[in-house]
Structure formats: C-alpha cells, structure tokens
C-alpha atoms as a PDB file:
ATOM      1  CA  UNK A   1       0.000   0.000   0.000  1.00  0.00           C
ATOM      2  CA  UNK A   2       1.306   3.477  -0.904  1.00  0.00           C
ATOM      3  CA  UNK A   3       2.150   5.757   1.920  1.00  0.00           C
ATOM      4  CA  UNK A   4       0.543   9.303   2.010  1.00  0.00           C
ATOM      5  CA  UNK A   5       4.284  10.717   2.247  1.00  0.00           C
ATOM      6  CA  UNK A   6       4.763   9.349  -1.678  1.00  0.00           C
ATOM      7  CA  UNK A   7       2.195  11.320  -3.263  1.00  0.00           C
ATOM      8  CA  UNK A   8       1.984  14.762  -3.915  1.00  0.00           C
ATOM      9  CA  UNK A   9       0.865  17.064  -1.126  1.00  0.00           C
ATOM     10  CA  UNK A  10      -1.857  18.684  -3.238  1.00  0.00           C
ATOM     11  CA  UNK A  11      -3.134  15.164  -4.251  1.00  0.00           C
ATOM     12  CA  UNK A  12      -2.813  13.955  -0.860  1.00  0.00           C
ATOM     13  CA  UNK A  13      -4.766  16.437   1.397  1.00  0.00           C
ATOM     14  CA  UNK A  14      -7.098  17.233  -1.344  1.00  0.00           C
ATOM     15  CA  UNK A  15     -10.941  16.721  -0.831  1.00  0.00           C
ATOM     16  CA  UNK A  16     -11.942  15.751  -4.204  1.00  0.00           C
ATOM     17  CA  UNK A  17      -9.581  13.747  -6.470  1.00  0.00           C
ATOM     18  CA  UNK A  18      -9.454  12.360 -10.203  1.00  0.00           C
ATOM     19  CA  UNK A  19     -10.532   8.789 -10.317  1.00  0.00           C
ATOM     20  CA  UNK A  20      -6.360   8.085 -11.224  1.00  0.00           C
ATOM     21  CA  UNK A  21      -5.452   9.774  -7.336  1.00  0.00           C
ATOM     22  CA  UNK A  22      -7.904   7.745  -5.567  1.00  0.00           C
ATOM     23  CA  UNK A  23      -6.858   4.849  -7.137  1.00  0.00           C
ATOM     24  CA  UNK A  24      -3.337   5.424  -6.195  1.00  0.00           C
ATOM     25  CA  UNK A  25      -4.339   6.651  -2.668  1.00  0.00           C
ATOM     26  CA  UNK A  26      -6.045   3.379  -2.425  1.00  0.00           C
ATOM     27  CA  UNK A  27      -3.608   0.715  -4.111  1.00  0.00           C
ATOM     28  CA  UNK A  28      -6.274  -0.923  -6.827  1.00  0.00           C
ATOM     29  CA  UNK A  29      -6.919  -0.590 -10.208  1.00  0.00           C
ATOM     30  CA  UNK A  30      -9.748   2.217 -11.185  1.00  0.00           C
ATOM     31  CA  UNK A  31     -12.002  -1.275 -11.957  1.00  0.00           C
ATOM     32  CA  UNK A  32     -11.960  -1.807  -8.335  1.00  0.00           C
ATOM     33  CA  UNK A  33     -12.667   2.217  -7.528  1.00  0.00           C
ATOM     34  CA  UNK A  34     -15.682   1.962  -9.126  1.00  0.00           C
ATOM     35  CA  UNK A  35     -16.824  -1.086  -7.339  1.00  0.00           C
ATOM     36  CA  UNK A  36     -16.140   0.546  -4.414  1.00  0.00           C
ATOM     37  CA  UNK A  37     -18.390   3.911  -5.450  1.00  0.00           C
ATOM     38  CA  UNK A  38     -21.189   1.256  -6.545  1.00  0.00           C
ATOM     39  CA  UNK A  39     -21.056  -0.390  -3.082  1.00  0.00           C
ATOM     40  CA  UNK A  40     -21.201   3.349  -1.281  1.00  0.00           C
ATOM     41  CA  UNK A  41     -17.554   2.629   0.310  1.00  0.00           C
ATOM     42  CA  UNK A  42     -16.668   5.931  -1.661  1.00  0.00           C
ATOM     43  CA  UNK A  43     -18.111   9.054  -2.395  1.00  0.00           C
ATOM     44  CA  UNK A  44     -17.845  10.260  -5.872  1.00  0.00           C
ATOM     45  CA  UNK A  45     -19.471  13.950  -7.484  1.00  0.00           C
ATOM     46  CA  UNK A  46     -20.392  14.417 -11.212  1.00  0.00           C
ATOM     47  CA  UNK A  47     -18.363  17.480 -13.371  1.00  0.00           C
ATOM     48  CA  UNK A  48     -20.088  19.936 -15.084  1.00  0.00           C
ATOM     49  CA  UNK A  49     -19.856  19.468 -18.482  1.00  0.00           C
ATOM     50  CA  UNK A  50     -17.221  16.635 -18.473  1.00  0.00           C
ATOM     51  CA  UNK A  51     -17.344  12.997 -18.105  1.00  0.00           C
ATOM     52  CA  UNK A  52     -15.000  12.417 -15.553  1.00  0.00           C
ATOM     53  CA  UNK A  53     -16.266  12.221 -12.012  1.00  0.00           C
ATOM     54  CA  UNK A  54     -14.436  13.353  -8.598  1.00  0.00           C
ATOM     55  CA  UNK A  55     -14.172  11.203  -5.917  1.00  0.00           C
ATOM     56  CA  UNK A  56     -14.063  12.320  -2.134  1.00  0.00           C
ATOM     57  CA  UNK A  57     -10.599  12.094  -0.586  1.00  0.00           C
ATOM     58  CA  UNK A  58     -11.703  11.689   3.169  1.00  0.00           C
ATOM     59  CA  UNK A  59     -13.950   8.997   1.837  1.00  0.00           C
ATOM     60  CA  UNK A  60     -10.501   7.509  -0.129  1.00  0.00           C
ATOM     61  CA  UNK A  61      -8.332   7.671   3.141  1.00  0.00           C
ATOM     62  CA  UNK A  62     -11.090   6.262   5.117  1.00  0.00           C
ATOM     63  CA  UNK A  63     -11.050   2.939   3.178  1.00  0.00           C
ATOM     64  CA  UNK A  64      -7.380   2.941   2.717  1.00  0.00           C
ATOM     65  CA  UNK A  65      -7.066   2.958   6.563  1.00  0.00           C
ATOM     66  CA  UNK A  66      -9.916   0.277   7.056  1.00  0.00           C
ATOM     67  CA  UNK A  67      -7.816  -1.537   4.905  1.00  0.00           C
ATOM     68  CA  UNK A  68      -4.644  -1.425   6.356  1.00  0.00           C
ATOM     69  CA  UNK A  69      -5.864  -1.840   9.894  1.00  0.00           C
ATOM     70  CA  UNK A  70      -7.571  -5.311   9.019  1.00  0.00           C
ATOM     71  CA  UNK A  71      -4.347  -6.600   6.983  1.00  0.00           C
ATOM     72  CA  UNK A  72      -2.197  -5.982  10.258  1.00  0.00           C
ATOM     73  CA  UNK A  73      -4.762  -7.509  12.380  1.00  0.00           C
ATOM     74  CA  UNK A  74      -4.415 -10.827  10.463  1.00  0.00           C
ATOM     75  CA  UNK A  75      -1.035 -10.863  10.966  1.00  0.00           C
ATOM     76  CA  UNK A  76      -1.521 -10.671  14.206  1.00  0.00           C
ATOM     77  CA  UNK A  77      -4.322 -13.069  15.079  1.00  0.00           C
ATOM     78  CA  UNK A  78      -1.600 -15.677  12.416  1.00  0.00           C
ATOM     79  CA  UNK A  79       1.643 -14.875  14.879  1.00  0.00           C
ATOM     80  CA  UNK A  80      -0.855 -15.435  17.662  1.00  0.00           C
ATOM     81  CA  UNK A  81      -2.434 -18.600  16.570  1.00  0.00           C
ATOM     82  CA  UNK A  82       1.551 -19.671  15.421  1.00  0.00           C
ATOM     83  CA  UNK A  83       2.572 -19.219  19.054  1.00  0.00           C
ATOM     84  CA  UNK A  84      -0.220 -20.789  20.958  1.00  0.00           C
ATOM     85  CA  UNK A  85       0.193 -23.920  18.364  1.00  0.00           C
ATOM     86  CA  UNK A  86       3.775 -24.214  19.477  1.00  0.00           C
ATOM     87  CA  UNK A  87       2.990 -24.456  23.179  1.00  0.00           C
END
C-alpha cells in the first residue's frame, strides 16, 4: 500500500480527487474504484460538463485505513495462533 508521504501534497490532502489519485491513494486498479463507489464505500461527485467524475478524498483515506488496519490484524491473530500452536 502506498504511503501518504509518496504522493503529492496537493493530491494527498485534497478533498476531491481524479478517479487516477484515488486509485493510487487506495492501491487498486480504477475497476476496483468503481466497485467501491457502486457499493457506497466511496463518495464520488459528477463534473459539469465533463465525463470524468471526482471522488471524495476523506472517503478515499477512510477505506485505505480500514484496509490497512484489518491486513495488520491478520497478521496478528496468524503470529498469535503460530505461538499458541507451538505451546
């Protein structure tokens, strides 16, 4: 997962950003992006007079932290599960 320190400071403390930011905020491809908007994980706002939409940065952190806080959980509950096996 990308750290907030690698991207730009105006892309990372932005509150709307182009569907190619969030992505990277987020590690996935845009496929998975949208599947995210669709499932209301994300928050994303129409442009006025332009295809491309904006999606919410808080809402882009927010699921980038959910994220990374249950991948180092199962790591933990596995090193737990490893040591109480070994007993």
């Amino acid at each position: 997962m990308r750290s907030r320190d690698t991207l730009p400071p105006a892309v990372a403390d932005s509150d709307y950003l182009s569907a190619r930011d969030a992505a990277r905020i987020l590690s996935v491809k845009p496929q998975t992006l949208y599947t995210y908007v669709s499932r209301g994980l994300i928050r994303s706002v129409a442009q006025l007079n332009r295809k491309q939409r904006l999606y919410y940065g808080r809402t882009s952190r927010k699921v980038r932290a959910r994220s990374a806080a249950r991948h180092g959980q199962g790591a933990m509950a596995e090193s737990a599960m490893r040591w109480a096996a070994s007993r």
